[in-house]
N, C-alpha and C. Protein backbone atom coordinates (compact mmCIF):
# COMPACT_ATOMS: atom_id res chain seq x y z
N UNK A 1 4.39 4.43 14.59
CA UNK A 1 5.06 3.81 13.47
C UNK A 1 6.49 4.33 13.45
N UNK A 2 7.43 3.17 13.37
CA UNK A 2 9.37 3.97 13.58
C UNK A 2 9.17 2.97 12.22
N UNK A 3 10.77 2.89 12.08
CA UNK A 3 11.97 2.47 11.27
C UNK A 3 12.84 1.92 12.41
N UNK A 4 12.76 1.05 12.22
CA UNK A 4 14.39 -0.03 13.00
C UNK A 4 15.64 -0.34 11.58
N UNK A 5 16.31 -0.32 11.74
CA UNK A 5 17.62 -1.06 10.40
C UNK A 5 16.65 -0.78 9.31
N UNK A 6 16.10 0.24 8.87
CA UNK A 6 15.40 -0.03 7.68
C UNK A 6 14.10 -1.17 7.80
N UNK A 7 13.92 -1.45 9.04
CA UNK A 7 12.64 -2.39 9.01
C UNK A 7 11.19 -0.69 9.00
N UNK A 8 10.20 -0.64 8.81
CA UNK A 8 8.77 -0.50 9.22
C UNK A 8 8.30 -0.78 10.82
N UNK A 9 7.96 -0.53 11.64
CA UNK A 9 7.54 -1.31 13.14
C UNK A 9 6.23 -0.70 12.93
N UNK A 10 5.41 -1.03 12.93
CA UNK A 10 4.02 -0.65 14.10
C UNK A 10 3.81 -1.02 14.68
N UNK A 11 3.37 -0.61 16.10
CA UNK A 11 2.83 -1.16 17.28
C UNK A 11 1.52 -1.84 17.62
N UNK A 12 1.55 -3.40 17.69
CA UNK A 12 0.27 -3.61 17.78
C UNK A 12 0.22 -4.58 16.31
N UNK A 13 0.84 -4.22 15.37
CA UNK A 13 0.74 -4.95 13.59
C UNK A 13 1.74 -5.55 13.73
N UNK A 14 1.87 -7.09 13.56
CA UNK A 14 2.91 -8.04 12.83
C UNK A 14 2.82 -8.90 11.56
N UNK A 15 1.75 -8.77 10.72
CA UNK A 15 1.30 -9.07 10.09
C UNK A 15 1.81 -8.31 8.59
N UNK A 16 2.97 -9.50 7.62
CA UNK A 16 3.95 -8.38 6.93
C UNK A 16 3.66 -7.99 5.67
N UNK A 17 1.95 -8.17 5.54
CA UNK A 17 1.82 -7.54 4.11
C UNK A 17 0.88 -6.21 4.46
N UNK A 18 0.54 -6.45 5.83
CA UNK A 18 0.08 -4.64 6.60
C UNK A 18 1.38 -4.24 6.55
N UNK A 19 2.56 -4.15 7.07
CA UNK A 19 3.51 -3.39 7.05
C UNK A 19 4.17 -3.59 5.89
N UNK A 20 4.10 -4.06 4.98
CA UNK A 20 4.64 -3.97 3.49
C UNK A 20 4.16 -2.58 2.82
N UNK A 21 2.73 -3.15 2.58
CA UNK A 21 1.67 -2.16 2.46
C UNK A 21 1.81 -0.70 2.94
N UNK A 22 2.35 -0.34 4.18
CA UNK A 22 2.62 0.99 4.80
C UNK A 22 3.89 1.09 3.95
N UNK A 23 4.88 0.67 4.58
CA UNK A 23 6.28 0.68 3.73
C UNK A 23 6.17 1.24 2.41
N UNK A 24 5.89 0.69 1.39
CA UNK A 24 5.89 0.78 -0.15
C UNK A 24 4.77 2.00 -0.21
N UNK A 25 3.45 2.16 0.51
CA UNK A 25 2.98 3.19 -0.35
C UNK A 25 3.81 4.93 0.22
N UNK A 26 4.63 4.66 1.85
CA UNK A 26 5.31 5.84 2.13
C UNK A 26 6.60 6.01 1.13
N UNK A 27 6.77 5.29 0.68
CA UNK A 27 8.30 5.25 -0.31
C UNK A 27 7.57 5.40 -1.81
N UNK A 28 6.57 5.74 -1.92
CA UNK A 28 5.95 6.11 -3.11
C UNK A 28 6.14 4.95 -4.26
N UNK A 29 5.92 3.65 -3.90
CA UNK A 29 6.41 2.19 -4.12
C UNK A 29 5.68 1.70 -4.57
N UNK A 30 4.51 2.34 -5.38
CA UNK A 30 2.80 1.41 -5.68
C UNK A 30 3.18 0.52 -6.52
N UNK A 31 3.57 -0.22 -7.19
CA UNK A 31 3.35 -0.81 -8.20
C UNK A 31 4.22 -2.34 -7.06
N UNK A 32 5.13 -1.72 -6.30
CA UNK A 32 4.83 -2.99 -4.68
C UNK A 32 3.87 -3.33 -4.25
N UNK A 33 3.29 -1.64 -3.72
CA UNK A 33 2.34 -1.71 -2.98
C UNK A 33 1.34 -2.94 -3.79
N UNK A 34 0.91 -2.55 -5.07
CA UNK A 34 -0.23 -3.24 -5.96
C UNK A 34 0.60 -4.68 -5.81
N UNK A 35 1.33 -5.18 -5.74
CA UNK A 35 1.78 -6.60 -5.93
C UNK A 35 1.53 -7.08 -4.42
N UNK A 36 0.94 -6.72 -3.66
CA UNK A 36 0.85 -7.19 -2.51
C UNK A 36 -0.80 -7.37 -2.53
N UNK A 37 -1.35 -7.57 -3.58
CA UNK A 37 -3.06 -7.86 -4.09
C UNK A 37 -2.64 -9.14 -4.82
N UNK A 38 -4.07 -9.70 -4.61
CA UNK A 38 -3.91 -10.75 -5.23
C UNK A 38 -4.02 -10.73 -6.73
N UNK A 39 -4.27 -11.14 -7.66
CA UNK A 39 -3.85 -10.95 -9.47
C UNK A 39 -5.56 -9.60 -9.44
N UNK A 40 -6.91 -10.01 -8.75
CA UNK A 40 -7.92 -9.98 -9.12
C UNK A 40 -8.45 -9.04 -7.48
N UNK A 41 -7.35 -8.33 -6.97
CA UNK A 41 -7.79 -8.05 -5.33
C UNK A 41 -8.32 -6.27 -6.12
N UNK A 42 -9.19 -6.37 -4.60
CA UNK A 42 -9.64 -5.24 -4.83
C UNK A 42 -9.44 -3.88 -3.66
N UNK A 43 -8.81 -2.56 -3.88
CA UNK A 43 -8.64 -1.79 -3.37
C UNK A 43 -9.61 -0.89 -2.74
N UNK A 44 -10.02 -1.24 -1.48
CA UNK A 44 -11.36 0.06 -1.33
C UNK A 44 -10.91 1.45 -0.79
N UNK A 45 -10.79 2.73 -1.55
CA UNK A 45 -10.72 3.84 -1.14
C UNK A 45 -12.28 3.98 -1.17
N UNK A 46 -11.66 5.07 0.29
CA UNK A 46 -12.62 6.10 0.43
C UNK A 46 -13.32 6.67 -1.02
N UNK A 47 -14.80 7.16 -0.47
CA UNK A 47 -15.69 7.33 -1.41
C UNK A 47 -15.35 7.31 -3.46
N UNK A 48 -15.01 6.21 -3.42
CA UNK A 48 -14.58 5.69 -4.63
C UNK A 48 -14.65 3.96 -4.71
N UNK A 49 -15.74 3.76 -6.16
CA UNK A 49 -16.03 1.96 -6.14
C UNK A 49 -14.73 1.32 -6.26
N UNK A 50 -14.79 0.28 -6.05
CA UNK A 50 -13.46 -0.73 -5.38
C UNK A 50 -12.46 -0.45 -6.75
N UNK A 51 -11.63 -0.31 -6.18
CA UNK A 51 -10.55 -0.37 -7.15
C UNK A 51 -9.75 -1.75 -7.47
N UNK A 52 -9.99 -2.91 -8.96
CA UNK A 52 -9.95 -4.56 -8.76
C UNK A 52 -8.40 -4.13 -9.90
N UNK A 53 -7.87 -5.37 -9.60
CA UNK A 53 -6.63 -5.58 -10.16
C UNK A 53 -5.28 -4.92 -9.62
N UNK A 54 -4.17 -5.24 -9.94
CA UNK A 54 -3.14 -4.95 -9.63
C UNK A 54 -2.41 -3.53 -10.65
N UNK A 55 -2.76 -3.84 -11.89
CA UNK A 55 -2.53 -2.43 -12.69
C UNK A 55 -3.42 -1.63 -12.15
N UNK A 56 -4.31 -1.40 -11.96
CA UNK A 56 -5.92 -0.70 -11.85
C UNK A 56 -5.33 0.37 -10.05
N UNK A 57 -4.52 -0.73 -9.42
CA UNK A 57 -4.35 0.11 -7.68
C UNK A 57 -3.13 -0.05 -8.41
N UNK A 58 -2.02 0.09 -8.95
CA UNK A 58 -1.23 0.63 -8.87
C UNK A 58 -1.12 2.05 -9.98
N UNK A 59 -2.08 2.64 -10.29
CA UNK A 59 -2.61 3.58 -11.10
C UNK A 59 -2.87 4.51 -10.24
N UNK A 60 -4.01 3.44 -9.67
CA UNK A 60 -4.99 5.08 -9.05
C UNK A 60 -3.92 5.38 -7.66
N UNK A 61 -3.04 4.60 -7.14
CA UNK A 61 -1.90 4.92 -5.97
C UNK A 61 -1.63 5.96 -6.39
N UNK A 62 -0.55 5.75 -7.81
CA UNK A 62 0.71 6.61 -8.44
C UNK A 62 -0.45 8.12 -8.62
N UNK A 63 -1.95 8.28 -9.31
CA UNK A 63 -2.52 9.43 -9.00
C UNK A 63 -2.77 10.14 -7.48
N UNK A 64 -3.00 9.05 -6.68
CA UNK A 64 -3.90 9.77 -5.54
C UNK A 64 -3.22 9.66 -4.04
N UNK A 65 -2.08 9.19 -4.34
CA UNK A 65 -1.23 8.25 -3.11
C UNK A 65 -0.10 9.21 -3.04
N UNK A 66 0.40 9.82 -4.22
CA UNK A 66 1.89 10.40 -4.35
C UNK A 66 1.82 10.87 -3.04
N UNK A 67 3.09 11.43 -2.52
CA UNK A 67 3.17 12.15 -1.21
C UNK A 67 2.60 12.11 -0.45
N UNK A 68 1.66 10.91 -0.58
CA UNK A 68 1.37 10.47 1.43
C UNK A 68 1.87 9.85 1.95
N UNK A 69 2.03 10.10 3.59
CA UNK A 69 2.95 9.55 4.47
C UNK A 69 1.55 8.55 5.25
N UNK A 70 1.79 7.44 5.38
CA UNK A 70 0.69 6.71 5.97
C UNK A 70 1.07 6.18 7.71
């Protein structure tokens, strides 16, 4: 995973709401990140039941997401 001009690259991913998704939650960006769900989408973390809505993952991000580099 680089940075080009401020783009995201992964190798292998062109698909731009996977690399949105990386982007926004390394820039500590959840409440992006969460807008990249649909009104009613659901977040599956690890050993934790689905996390549904867009307030709901951009919550549990801003708790459990801070300072990860993905």
């Amino acid at each position: 995973m680089t940075y080009t001009e401020n783009t995201l690259v992964i190798k292998g991913i062109s698909a731009p709401a996977i690399i949105d998704y990386f982007a926004t939650i390394n820039q500590a960006e959840f409440i992006q990140t969460a807008s990249l769900f649909t009104e009613n989408g659901s977040l599956l973390a690890p050993l934790e039941n689905p996390i549904v809505g867009r307030e709901k993952i951009a919550a549990y991000l801003s708790k459990e997401a801070k300072g990860m580099k993905l």
